[in-house]
Protein backbone atom coordinates (compact mmCIF):
# COMPACT_ATOMS: atom_id res chain seq x y z
CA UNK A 1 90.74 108.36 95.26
CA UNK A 2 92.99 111.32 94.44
CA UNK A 3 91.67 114.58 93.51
CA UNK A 4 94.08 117.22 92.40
CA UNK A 5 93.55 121.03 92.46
CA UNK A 6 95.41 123.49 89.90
CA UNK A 7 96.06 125.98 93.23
CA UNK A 8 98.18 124.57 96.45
CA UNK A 9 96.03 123.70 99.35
CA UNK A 10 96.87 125.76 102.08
CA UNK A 11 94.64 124.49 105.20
CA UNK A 12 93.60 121.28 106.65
CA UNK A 13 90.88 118.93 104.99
CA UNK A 14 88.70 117.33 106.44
CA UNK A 15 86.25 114.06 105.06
CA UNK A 16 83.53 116.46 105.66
CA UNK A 17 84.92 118.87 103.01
CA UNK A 18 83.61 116.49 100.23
CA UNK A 19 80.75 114.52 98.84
CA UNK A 20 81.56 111.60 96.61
CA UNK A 21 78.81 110.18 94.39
CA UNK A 22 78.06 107.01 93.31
CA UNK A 23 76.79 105.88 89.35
CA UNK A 24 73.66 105.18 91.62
CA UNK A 25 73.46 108.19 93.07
CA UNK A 26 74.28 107.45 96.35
CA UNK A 27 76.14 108.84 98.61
CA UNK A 28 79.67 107.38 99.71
CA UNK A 29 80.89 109.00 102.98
CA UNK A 30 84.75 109.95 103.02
CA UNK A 31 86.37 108.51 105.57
CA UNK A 32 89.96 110.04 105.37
CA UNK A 33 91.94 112.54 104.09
CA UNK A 34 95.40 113.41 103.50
CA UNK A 35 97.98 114.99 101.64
CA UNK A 36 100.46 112.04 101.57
CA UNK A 37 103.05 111.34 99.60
CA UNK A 38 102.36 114.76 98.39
CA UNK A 39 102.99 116.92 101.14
CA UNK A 40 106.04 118.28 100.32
CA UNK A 41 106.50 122.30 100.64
CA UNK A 42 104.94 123.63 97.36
CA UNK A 43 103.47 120.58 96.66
CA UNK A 44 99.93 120.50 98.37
CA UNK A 45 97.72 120.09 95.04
CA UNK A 46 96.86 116.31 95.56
CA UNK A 47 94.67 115.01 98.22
CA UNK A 48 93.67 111.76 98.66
CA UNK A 49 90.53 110.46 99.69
CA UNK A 50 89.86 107.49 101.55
CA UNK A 51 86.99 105.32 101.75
CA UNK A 52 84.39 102.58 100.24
CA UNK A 53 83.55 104.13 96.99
CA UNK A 54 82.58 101.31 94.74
CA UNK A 55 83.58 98.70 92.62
CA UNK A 56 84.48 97.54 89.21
CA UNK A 57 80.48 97.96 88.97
CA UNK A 58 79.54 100.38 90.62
CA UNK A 59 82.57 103.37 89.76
CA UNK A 60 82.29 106.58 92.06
CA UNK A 61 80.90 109.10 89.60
CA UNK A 62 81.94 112.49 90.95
CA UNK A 63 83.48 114.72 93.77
CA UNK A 64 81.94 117.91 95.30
CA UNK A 65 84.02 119.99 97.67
CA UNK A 66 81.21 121.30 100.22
CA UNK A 67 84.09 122.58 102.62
CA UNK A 68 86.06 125.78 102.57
CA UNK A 69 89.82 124.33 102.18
């Protein structure tokens, strides 16, 4: 799942650093991170999350950064 910031990312992120949320409420742990294919020099905006979020039924509903990146 990408989620893209309007600033450039300067740190590292971790899986940690976010909470994705199910329709159901649930909780769907991240699993990985990472700035690829965007990781180009001025180009740190994107990040891509990795991980069991749901499926055609049951969509991810939202993203909450809990960590200081």
């Amino acid at each position: 799942m990408p989620v893209h910031f309007e600033t450039e990312v300067l740190g590292p992120v971790f899986p940690q650093d976010f909470i994705v949320r199910g329709a159901d409420g649930d909780i769907r742990p991240v699993l990985c991170t990472t700035f690829f294919p965007s990781d180009d020099v001025g180009d740190r905006r994107s990040i891509l999350l990795v991980g069991e979020f749901g499926d055609g039924k049951d969509q991810p509903l939202s993203v909450e950064v809990i960590g200081d990146i």
